[in-house]
C-alpha atoms as a PDB file:
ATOM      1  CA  UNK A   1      76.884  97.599 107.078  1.00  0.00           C
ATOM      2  CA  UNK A   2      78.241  97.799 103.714  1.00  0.00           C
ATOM      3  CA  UNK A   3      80.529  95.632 101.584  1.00  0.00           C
ATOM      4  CA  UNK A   4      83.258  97.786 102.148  1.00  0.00           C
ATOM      5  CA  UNK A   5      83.828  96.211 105.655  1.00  0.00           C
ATOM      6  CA  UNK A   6      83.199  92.921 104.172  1.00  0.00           C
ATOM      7  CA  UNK A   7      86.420  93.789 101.604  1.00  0.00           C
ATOM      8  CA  UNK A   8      88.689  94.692 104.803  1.00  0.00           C
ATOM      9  CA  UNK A   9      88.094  92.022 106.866  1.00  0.00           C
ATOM     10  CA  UNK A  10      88.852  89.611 103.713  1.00  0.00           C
ATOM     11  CA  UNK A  11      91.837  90.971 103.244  1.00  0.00           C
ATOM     12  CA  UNK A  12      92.977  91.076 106.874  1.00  0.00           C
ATOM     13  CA  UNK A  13      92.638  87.222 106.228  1.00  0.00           C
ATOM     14  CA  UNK A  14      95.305  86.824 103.440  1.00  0.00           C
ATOM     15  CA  UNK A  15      98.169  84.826 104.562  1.00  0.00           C
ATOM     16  CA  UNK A  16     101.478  86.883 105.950  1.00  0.00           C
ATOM     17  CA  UNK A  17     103.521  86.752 103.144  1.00  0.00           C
ATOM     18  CA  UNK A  18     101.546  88.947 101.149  1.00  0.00           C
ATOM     19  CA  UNK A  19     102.822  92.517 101.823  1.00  0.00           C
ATOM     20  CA  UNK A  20     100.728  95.451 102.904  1.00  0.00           C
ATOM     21  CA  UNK A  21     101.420  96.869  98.663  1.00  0.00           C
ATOM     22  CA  UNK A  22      99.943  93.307  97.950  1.00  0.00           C
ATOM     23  CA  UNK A  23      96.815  94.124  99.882  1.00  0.00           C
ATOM     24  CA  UNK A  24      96.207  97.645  99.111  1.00  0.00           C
ATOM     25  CA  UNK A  25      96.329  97.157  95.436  1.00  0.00           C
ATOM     26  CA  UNK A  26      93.810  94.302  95.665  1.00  0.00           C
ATOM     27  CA  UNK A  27      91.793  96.434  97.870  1.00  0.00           C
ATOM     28  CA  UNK A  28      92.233  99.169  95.185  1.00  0.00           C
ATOM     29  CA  UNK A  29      91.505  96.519  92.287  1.00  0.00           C
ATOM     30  CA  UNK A  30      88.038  95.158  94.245  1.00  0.00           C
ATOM     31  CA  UNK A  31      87.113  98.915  95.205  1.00  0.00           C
ATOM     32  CA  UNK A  32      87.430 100.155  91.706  1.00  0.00           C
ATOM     33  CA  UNK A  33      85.481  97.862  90.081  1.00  0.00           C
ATOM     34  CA  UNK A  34      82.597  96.544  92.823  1.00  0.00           C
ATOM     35  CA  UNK A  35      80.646  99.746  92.470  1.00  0.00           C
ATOM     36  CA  UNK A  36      80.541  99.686  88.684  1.00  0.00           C
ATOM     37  CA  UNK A  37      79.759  95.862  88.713  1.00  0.00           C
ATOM     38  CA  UNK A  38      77.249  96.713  91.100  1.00  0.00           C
ATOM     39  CA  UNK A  39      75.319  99.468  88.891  1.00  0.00           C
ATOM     40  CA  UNK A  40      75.482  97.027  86.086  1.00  0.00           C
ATOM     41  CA  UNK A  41      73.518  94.406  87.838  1.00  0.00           C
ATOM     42  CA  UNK A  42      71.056  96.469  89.150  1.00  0.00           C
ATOM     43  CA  UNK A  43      70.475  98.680  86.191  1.00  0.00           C
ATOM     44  CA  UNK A  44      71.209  95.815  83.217  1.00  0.00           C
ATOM     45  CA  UNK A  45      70.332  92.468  85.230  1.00  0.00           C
ATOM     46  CA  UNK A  46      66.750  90.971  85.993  1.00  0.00           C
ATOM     47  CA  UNK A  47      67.362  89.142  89.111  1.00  0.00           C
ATOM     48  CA  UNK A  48      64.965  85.847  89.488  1.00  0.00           C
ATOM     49  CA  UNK A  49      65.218  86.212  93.338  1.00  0.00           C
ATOM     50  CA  UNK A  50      66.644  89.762  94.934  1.00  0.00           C
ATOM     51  CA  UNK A  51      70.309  89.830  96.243  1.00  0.00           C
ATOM     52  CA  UNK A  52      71.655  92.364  98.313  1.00  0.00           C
ATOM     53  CA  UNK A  53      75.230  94.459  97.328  1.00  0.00           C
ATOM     54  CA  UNK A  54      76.955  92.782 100.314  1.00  0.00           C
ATOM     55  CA  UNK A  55      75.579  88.991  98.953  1.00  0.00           C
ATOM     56  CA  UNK A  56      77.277  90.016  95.500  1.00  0.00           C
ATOM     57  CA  UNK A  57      80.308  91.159  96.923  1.00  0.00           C
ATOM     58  CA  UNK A  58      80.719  88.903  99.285  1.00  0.00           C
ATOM     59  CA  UNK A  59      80.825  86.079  96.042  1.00  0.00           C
ATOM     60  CA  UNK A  60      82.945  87.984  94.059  1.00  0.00           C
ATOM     61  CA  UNK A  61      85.415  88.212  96.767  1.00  0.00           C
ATOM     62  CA  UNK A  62      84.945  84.391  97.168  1.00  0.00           C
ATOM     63  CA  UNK A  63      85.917  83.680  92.842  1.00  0.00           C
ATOM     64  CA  UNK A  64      88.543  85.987  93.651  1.00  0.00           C
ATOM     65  CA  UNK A  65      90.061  84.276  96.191  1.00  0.00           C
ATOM     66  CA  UNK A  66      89.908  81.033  94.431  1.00  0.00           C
ATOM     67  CA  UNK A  67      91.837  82.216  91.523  1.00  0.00           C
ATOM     68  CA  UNK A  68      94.682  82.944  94.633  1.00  0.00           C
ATOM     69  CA  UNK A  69      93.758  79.686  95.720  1.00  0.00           C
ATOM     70  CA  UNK A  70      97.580  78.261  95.536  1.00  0.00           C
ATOM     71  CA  UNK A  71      98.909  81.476  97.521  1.00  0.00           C
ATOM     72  CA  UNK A  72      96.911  80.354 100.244  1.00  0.00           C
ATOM     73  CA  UNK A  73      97.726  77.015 100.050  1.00  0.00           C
ATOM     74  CA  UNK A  74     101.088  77.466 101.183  1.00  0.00           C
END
């Protein structure tokens, strides 16, 4: 499947008032750095139990979102 879907259909879930600029540059933001945050774990990282790219994402996205946390509160 790929995280990639799992980025889109996050953002589709942002609240109305953020603007399609608002999404696209967080899209841009998470896209530019997933794949490099990716290589690091798997190249730097010894994992105790084995995650999957989509797992990792997937919680990034969720740390993410709770730093927006009052945006979507409203």
């Amino acid at each position: 499947m790929g995280w990639r879907i799992l980025l889109h259909s996050w953002i589709n879930t942002f609240p109305k008032f953020f603007s399609e600029d608002d999404k696209k540059h967080i899209e841009n933001l998470v896209d530019w750095t997933a794949d490099y945050l990716l290589e690091f774990i798997r190249g730097h990282v010894e994992e105790i139990s084995p995650t999957q790219d989509q797992n990792l994402v997937k919680s990034f996205m969720n740390i993410y979102q709770s730093m927006l946390k009052d945006f979507f509160e409203k």
